[in-house]
N, C-alpha and C. Protein backbone atom coordinates (compact mmCIF):
# COMPACT_ATOMS: atom_id res chain seq x y z
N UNK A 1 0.87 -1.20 0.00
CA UNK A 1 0.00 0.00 0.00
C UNK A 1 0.89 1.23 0.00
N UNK A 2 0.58 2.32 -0.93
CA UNK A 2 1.25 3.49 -0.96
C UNK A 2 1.20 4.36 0.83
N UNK A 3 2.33 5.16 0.66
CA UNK A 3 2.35 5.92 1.60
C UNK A 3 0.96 6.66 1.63
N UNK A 4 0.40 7.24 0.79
CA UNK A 4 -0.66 8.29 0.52
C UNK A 4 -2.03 7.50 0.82
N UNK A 5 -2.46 6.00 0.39
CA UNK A 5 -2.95 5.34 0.31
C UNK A 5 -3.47 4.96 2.20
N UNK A 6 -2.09 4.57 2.63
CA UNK A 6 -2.17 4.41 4.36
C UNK A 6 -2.60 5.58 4.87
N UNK A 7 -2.11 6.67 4.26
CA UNK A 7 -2.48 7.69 5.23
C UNK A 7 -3.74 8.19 4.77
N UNK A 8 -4.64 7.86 3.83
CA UNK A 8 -5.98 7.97 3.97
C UNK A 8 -7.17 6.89 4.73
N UNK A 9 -6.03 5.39 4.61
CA UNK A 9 -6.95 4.56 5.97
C UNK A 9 -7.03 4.55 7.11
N UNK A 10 -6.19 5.52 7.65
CA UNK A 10 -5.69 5.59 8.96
C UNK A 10 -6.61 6.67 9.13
N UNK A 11 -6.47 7.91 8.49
CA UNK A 11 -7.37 8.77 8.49
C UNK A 11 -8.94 8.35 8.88
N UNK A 12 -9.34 7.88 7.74
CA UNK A 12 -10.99 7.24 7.93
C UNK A 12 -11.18 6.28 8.99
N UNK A 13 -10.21 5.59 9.22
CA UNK A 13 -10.40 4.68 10.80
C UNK A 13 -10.21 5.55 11.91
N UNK A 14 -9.62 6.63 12.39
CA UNK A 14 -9.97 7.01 13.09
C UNK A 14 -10.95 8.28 13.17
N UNK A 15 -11.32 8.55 12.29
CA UNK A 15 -12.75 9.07 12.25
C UNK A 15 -13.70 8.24 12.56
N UNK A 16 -13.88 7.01 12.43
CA UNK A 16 -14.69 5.71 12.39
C UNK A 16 -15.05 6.04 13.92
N UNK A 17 -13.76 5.42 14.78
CA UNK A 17 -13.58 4.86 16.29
C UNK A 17 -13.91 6.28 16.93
N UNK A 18 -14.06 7.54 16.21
CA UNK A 18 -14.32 8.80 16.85
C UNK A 18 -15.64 9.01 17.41
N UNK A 19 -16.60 8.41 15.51
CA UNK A 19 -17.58 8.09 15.78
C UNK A 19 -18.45 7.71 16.53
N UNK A 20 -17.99 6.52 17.19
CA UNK A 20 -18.28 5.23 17.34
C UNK A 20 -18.71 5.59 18.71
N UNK A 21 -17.38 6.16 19.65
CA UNK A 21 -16.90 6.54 20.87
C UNK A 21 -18.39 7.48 21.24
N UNK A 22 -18.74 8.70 20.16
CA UNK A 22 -19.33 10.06 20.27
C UNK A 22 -20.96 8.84 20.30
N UNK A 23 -21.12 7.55 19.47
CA UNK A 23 -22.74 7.42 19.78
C UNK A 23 -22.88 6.59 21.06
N UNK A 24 -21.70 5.96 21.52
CA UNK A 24 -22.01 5.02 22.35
C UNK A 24 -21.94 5.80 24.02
N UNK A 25 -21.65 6.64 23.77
CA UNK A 25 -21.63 8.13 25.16
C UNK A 25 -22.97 8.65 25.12
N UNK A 26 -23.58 8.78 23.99
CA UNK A 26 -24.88 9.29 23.83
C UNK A 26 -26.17 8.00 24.29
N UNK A 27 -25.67 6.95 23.99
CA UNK A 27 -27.00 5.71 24.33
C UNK A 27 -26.74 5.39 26.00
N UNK A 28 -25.54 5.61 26.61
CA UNK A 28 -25.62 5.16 27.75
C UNK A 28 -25.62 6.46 28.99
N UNK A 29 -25.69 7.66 28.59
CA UNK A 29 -25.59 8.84 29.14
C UNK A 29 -27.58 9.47 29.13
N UNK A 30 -28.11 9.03 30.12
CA UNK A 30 -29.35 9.58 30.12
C UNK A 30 -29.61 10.34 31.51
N UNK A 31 -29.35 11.63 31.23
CA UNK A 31 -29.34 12.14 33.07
C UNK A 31 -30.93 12.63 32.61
N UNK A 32 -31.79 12.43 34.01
CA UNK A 32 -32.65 12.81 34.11
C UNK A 32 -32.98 14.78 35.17
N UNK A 33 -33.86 15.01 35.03
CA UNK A 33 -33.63 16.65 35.44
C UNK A 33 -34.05 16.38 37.17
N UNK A 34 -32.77 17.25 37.86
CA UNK A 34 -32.99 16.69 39.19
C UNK A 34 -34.11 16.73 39.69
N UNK A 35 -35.45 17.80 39.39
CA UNK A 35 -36.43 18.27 39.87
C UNK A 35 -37.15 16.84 40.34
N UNK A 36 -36.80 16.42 39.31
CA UNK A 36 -37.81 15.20 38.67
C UNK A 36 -38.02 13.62 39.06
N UNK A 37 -35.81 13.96 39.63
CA UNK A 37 -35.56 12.72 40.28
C UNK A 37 -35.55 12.85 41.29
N UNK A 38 -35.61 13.74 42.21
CA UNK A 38 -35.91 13.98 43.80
C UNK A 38 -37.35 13.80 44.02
N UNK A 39 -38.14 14.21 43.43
CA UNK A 39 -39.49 14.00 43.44
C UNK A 39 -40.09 12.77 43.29
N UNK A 40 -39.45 12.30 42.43
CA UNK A 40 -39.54 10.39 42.28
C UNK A 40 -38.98 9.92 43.45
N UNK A 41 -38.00 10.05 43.98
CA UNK A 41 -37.02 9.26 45.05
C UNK A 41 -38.27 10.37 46.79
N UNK A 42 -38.82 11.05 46.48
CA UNK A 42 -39.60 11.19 47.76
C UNK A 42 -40.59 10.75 47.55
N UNK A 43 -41.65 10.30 46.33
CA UNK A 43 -42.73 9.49 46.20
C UNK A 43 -42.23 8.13 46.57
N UNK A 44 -41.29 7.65 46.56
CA UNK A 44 -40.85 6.24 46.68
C UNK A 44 -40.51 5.92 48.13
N UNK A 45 -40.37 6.95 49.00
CA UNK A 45 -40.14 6.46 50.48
C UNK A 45 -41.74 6.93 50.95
N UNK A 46 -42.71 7.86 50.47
CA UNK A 46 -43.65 7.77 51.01
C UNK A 46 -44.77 7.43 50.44
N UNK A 47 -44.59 6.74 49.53
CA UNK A 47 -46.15 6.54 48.94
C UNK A 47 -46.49 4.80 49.34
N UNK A 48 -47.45 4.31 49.61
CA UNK A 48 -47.51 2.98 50.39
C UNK A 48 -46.49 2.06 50.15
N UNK A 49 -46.45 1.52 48.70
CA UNK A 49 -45.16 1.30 48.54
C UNK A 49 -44.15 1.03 47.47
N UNK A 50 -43.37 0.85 47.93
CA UNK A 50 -42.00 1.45 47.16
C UNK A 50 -42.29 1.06 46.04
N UNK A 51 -41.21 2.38 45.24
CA UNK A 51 -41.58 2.91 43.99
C UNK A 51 -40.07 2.65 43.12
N UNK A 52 -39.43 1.65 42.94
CA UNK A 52 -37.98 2.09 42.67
C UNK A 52 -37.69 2.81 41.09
N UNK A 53 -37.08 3.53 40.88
CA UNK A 53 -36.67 3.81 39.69
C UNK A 53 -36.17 2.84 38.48
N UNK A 54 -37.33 2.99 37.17
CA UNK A 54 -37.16 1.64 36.61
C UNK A 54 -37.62 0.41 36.80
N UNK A 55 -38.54 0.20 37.81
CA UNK A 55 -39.16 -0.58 37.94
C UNK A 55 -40.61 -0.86 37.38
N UNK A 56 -40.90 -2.24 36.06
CA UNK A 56 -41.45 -1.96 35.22
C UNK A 56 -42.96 -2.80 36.01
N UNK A 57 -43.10 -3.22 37.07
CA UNK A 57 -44.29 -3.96 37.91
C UNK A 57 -45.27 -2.57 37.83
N UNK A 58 -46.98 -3.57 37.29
CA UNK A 58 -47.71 -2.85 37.27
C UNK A 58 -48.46 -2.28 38.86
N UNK A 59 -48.33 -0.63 38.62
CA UNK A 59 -48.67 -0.06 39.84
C UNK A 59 -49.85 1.39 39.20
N UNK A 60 -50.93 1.29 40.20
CA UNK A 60 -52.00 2.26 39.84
C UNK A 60 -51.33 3.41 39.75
N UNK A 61 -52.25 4.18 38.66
CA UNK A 61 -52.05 6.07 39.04
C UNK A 61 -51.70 6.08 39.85
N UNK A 62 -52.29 6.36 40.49
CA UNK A 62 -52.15 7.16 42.38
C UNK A 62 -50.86 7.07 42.35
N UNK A 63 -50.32 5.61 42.92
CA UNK A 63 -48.81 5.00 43.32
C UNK A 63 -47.93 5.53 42.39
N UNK A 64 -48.23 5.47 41.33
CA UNK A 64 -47.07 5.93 40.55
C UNK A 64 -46.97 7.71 40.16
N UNK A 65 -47.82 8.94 40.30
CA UNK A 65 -47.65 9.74 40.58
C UNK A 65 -46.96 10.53 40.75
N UNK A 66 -45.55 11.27 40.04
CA UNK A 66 -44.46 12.12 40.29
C UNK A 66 -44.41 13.37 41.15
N UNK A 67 -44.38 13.54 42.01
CA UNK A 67 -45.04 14.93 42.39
C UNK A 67 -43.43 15.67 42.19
N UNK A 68 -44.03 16.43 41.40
CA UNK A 68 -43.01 17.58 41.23
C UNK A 68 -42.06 18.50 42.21
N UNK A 69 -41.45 18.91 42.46
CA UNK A 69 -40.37 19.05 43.70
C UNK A 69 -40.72 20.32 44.31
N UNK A 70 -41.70 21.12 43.06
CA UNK A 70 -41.40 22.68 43.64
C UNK A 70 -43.08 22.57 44.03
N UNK A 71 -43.55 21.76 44.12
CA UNK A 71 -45.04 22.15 45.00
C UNK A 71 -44.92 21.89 46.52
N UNK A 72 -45.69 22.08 47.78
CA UNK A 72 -45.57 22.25 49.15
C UNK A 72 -45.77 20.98 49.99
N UNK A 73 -45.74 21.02 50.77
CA UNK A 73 -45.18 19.88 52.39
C UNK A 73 -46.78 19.63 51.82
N UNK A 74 -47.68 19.69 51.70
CA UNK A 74 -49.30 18.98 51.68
C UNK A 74 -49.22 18.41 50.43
N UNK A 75 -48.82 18.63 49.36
CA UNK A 75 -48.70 17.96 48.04
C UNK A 75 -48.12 16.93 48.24
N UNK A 76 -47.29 17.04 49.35
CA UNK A 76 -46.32 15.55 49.06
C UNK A 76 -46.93 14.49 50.04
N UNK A 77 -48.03 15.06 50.34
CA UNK A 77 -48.73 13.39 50.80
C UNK A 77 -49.42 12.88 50.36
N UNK A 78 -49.42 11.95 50.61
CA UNK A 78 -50.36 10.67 50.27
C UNK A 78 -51.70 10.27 51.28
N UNK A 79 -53.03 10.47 50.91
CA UNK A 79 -53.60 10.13 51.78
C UNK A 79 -54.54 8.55 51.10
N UNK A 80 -55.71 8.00 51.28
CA UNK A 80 -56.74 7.08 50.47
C UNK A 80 -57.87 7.70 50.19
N UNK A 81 -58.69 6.86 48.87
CA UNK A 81 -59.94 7.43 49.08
C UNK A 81 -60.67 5.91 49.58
N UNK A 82 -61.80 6.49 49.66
CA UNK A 82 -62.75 5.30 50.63
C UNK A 82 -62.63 3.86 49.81
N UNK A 83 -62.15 3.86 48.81
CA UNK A 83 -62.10 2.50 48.34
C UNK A 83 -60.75 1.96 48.59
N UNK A 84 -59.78 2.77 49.65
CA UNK A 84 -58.43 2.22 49.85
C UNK A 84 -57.88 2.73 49.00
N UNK A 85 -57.78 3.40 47.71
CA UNK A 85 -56.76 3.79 46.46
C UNK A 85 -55.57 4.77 47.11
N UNK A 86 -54.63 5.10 46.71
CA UNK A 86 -53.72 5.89 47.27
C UNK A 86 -54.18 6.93 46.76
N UNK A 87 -54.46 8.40 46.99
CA UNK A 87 -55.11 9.47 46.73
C UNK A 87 -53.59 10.66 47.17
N UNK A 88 -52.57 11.01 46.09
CA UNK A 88 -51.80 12.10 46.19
C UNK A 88 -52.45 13.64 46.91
N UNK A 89 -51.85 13.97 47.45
CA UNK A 89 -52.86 15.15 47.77
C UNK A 89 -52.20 16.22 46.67
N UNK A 90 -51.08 15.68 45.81
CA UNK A 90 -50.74 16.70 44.88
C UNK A 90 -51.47 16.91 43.74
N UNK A 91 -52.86 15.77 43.50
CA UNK A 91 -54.26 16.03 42.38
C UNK A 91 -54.87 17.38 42.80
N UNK A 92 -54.36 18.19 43.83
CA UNK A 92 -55.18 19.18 44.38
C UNK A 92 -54.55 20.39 43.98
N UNK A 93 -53.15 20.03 43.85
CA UNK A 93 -52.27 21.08 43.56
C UNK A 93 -52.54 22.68 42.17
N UNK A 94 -52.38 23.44 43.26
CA UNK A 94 -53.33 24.97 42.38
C UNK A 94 -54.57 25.84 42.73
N UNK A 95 -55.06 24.38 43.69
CA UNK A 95 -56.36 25.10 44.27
C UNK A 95 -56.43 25.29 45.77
N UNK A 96 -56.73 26.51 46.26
CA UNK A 96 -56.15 25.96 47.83
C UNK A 96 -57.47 25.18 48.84
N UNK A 97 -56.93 24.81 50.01
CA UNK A 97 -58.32 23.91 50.41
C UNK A 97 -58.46 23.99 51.66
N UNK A 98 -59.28 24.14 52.05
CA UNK A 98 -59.78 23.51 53.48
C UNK A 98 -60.11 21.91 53.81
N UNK A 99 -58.98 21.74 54.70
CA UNK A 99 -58.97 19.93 54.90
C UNK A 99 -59.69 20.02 56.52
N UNK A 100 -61.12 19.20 56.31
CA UNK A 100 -61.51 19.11 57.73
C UNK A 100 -61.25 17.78 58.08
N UNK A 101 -60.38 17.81 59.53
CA UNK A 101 -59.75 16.20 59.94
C UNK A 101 -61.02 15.97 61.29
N UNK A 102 -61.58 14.79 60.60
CA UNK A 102 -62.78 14.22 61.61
C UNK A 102 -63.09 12.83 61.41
N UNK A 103 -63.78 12.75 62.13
CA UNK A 103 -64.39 11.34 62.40
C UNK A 103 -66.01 11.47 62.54
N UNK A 104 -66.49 10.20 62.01
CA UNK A 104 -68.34 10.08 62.37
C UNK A 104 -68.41 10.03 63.48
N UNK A 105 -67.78 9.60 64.12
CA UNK A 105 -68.45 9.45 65.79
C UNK A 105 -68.11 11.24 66.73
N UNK A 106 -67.70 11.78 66.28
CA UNK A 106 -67.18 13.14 66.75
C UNK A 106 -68.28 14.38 66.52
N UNK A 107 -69.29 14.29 67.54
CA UNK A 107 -70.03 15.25 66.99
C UNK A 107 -69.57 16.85 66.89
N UNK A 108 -68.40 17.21 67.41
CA UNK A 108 -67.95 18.87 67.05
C UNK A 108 -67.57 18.88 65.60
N UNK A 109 -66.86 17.62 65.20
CA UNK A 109 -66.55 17.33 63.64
C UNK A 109 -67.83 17.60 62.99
N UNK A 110 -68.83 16.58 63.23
CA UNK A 110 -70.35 16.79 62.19
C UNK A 110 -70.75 18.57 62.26
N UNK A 111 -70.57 19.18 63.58
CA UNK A 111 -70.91 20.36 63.46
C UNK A 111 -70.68 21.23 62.82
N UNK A 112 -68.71 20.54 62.67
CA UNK A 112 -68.04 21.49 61.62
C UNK A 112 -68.50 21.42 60.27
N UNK A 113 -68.54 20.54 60.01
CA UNK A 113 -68.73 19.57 58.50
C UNK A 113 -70.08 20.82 58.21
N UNK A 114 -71.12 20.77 58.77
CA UNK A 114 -72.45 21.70 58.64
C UNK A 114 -72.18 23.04 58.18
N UNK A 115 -71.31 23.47 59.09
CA UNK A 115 -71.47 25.32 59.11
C UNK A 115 -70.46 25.20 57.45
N UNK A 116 -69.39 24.69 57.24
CA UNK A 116 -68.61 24.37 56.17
C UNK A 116 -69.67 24.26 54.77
N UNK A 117 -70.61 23.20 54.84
CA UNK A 117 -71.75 23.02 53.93
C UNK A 117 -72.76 24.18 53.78
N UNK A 118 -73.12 24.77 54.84
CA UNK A 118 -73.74 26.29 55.06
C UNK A 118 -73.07 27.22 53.88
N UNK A 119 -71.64 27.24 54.31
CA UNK A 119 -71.06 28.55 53.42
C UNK A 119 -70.77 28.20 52.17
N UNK A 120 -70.65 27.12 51.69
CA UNK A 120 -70.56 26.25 50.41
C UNK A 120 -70.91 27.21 49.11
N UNK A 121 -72.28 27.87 49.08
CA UNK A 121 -72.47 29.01 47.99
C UNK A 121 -71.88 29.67 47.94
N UNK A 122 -71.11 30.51 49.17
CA UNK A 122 -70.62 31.81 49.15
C UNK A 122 -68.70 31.56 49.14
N UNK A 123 -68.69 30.54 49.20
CA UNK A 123 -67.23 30.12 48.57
C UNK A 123 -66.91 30.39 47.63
N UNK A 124 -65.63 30.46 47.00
CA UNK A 124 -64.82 30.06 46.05
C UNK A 124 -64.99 28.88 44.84
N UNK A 125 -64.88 29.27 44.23
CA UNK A 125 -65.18 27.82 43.22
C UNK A 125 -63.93 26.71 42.86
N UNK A 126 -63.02 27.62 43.63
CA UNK A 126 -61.53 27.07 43.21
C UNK A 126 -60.88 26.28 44.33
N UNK A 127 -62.00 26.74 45.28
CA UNK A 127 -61.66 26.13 46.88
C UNK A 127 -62.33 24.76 47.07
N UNK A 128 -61.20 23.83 47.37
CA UNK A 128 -61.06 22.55 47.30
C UNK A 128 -62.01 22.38 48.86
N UNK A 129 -62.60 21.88 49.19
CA UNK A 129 -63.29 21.15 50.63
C UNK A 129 -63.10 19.90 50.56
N UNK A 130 -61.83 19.44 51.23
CA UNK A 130 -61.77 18.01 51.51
C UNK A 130 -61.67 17.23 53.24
N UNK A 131 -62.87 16.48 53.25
CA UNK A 131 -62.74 15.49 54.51
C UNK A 131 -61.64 14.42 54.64
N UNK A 132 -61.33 14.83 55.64
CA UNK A 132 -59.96 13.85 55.88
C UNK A 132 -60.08 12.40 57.19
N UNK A 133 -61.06 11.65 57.21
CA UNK A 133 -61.37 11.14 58.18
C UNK A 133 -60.54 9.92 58.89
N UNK A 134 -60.54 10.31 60.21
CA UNK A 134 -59.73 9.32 60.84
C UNK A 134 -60.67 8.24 61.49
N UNK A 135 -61.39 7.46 61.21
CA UNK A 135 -62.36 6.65 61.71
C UNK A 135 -61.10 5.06 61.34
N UNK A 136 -61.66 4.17 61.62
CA UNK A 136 -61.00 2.65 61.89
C UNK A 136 -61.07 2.18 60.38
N UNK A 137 -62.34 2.53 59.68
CA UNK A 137 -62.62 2.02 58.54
C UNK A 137 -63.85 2.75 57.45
N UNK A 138 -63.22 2.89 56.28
CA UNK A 138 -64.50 3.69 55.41
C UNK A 138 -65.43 3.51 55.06
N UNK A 139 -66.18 2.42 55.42
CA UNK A 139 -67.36 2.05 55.72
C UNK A 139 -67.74 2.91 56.26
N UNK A 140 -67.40 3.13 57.64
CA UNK A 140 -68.24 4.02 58.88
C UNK A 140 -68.64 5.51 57.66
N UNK A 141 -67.49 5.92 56.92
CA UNK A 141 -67.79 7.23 56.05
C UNK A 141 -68.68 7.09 55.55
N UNK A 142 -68.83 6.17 54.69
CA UNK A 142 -69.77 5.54 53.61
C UNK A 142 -71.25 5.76 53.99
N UNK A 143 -71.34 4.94 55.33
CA UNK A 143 -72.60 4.69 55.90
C UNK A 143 -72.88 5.93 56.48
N UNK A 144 -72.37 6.95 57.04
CA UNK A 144 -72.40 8.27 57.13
C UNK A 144 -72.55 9.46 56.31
N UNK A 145 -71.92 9.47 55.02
CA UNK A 145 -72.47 10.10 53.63
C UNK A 145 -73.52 9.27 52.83
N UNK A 146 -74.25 7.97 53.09
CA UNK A 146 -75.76 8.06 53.04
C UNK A 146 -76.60 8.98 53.68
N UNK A 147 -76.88 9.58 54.67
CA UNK A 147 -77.66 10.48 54.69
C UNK A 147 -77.15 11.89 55.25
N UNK A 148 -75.90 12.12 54.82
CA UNK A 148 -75.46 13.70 55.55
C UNK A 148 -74.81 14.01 54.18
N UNK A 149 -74.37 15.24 53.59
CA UNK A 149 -73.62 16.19 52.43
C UNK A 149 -72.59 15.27 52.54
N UNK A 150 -71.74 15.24 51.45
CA UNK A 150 -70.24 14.83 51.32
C UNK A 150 -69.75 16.04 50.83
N UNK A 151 -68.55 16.40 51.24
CA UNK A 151 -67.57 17.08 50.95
C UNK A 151 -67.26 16.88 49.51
N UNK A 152 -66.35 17.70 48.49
CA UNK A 152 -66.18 17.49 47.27
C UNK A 152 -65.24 16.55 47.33
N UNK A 153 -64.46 16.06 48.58
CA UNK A 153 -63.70 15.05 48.52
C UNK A 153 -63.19 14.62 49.69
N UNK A 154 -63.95 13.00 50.02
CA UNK A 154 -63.65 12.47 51.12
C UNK A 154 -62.69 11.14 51.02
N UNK A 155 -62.15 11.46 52.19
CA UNK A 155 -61.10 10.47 52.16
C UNK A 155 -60.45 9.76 53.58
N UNK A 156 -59.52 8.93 53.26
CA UNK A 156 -58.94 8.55 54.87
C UNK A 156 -57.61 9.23 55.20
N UNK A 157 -57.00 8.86 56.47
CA UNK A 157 -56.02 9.86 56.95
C UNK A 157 -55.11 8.52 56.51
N UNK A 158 -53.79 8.69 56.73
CA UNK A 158 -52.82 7.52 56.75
C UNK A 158 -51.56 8.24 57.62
N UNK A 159 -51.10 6.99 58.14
CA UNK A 159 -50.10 7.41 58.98
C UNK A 159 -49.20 8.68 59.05
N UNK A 160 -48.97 8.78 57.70
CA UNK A 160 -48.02 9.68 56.79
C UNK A 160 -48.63 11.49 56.97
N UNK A 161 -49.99 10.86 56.69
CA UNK A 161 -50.54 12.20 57.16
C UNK A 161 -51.06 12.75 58.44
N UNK A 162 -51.24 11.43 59.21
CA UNK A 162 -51.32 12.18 60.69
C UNK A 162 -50.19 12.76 61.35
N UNK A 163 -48.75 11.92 60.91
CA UNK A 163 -47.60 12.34 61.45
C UNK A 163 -47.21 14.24 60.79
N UNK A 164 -47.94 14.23 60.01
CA UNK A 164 -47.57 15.77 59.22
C UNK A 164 -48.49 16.60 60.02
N UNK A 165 -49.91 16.05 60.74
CA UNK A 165 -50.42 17.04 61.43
C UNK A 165 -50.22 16.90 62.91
N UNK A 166 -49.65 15.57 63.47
CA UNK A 166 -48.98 15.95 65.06
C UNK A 166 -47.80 16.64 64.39
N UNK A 167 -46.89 16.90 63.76
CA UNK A 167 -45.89 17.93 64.30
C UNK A 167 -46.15 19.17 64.04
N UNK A 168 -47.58 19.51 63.64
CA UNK A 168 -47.70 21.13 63.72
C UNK A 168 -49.19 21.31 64.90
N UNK A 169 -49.39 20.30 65.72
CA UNK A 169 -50.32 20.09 66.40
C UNK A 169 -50.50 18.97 67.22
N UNK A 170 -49.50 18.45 67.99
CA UNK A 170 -49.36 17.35 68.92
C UNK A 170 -50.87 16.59 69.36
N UNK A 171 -51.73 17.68 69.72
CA UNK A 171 -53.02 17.18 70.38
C UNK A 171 -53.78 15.91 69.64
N UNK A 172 -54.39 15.51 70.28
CA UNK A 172 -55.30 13.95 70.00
C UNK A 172 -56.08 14.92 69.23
N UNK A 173 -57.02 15.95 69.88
CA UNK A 173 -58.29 16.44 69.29
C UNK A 173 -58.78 16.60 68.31
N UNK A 174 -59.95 15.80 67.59
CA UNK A 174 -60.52 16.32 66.60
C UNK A 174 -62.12 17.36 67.20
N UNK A 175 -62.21 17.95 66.22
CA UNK A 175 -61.84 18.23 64.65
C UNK A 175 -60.49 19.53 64.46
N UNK A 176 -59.79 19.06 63.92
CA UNK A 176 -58.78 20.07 63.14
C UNK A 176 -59.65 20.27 61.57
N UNK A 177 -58.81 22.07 61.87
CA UNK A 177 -58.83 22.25 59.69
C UNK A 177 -57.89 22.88 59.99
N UNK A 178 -57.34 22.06 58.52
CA UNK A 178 -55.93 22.62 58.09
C UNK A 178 -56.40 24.10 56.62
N UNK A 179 -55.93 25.13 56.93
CA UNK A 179 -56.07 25.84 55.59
C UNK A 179 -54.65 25.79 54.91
N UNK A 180 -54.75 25.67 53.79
CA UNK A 180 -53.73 24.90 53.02
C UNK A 180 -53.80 26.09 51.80
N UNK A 181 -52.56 26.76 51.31
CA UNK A 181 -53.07 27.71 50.22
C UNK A 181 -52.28 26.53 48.40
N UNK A 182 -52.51 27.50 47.66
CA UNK A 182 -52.53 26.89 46.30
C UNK A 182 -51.19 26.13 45.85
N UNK A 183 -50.62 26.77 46.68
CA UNK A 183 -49.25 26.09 46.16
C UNK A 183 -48.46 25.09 47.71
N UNK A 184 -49.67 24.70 48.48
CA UNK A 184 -49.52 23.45 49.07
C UNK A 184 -48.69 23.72 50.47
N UNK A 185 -48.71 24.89 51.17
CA UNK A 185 -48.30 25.25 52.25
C UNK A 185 -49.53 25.76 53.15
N UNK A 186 -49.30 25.11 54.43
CA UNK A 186 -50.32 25.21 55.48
C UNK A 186 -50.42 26.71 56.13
N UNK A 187 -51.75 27.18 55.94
CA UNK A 187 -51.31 28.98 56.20
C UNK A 187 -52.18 29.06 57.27
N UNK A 188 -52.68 27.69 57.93
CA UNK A 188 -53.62 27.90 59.55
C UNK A 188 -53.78 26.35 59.61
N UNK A 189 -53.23 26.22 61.06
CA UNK A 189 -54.30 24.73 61.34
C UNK A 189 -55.04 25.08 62.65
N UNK A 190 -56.00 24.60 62.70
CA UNK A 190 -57.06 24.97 63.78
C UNK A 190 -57.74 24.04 64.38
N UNK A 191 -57.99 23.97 65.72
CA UNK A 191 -58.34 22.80 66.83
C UNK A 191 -59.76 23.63 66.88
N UNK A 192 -60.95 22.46 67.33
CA UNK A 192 -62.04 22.67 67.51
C UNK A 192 -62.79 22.99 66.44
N UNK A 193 -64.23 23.44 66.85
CA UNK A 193 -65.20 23.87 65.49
C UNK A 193 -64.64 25.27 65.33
N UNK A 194 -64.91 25.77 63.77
CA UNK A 194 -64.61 27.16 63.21
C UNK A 194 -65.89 27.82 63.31
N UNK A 195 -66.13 29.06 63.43
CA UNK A 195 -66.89 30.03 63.46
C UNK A 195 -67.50 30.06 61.78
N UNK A 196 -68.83 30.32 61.65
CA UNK A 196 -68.56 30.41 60.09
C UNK A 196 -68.35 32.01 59.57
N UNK A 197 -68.18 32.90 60.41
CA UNK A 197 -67.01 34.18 60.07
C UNK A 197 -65.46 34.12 59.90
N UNK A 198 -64.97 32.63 60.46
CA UNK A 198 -63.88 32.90 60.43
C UNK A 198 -63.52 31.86 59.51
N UNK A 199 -64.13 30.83 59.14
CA UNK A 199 -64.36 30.02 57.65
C UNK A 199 -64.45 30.71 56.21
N UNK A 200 -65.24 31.57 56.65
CA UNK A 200 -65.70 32.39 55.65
C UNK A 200 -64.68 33.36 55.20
N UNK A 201 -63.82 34.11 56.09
CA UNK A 201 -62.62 34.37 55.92
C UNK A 201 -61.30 34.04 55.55
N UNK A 202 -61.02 32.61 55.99
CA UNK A 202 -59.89 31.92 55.38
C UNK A 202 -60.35 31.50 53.72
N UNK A 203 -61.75 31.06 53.67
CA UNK A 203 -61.79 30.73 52.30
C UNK A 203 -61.70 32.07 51.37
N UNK A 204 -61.95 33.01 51.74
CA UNK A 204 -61.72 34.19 50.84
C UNK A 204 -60.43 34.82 50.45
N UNK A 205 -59.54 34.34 51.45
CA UNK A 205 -58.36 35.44 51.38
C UNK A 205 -57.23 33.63 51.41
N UNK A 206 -57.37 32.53 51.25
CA UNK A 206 -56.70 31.50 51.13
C UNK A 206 -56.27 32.11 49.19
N UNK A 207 -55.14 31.78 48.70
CA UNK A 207 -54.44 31.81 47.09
C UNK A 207 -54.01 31.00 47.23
């Protein structure tokens, strides 16, 4: 082979292996955006259960659920709805809400639940009303929203979320409401029944 000859195969071979090098960096190099993977890796220690990255086992909506990193401490829980489903509280995310934490057997809770249903017209349309009930089992709800209003969204408490409301409220007592604004930060939690002036107030001035 000519001198001129080699030095054009040498040439094109290592353009080749240059190639080669530049696609095989590209198929095994997939960074994902941190927002995205922190948010995955905190759905995966708290959502019932584990969620690993890449893991192709079939798991419901709910469970599988990304919650995005830049929404608030209430988005990132997980509570159920009465059929047991895992219920994100980040489906809420945008609207702010009043979470009333009760039970059927608690009559200051039913009281609350009332004056709440009272102001219902003069609300917000954007304002989320969700029951958060701590009863043994959702039955008891069930058989209880046969003949009383349901909230636009009732549900159960789970560990995850009672532990988020003893550390801003140690006490046993129900009924608590949490006012929760749009972007998922708690801007009042409150022991006992609410006034419906002062209901009426958080739902107006809650964003």
């Amino acid at each position: 082979m000519s001198p001129f000859r080699a030095a054009l195969f040498f040439a094109g071979a290592l353009s080749f292996l240059s190639a080669c090098g530049d696609a095989s960096s590209s198929q095994t190099s997939h960074p994902r955006s941190g927002g995205a993977t922190d948010a995955a890796a905190h759905v995966a220690a708290n959502a019932p259960r584990s969620e690993a990255a890449g893991d192709n086992s079939a798991v419901s909506p709910a469970e599988s659920s990304v919650v995005p990193a830049d929404l608030g401490p209430v988005h990132q829980l997980v509570v159920r709805d009465l059929d047991g489903n895992p219920f994100p509280l980040s489906r809420l995310a945008g609207r702010p809400m009043i979470i009333e934490i009760w039970a059927t057997w608690c009559g200051p809770c039913r009281k609350n639940r009332a004056t709440v249903h009272e102001l219902l017209p003069t609300m917000p349309k954007r304002l989320a009303i969700v029951g958060i009930s701590v009863d043994t089992g959702a039955n008891l709800v069930k058989g209880f929203l046969k003949s009383n209003p349901a909230n636009e969204f009732e549900l159960m408490a789970t560990p995850e979320f009672m532990e988020f409301v003893s550390a801003r409220n140690p006490s046993p007592s129900i009924p608590k409401t949490m006012y929760v604004d749009s972007k998922g930060r708690v801007a009042d939690l409150s022991e006992g029944t609410q006034s419906a002036k002062w209901l009426a107030a958080m739902a107006k001035n809650l964003r």
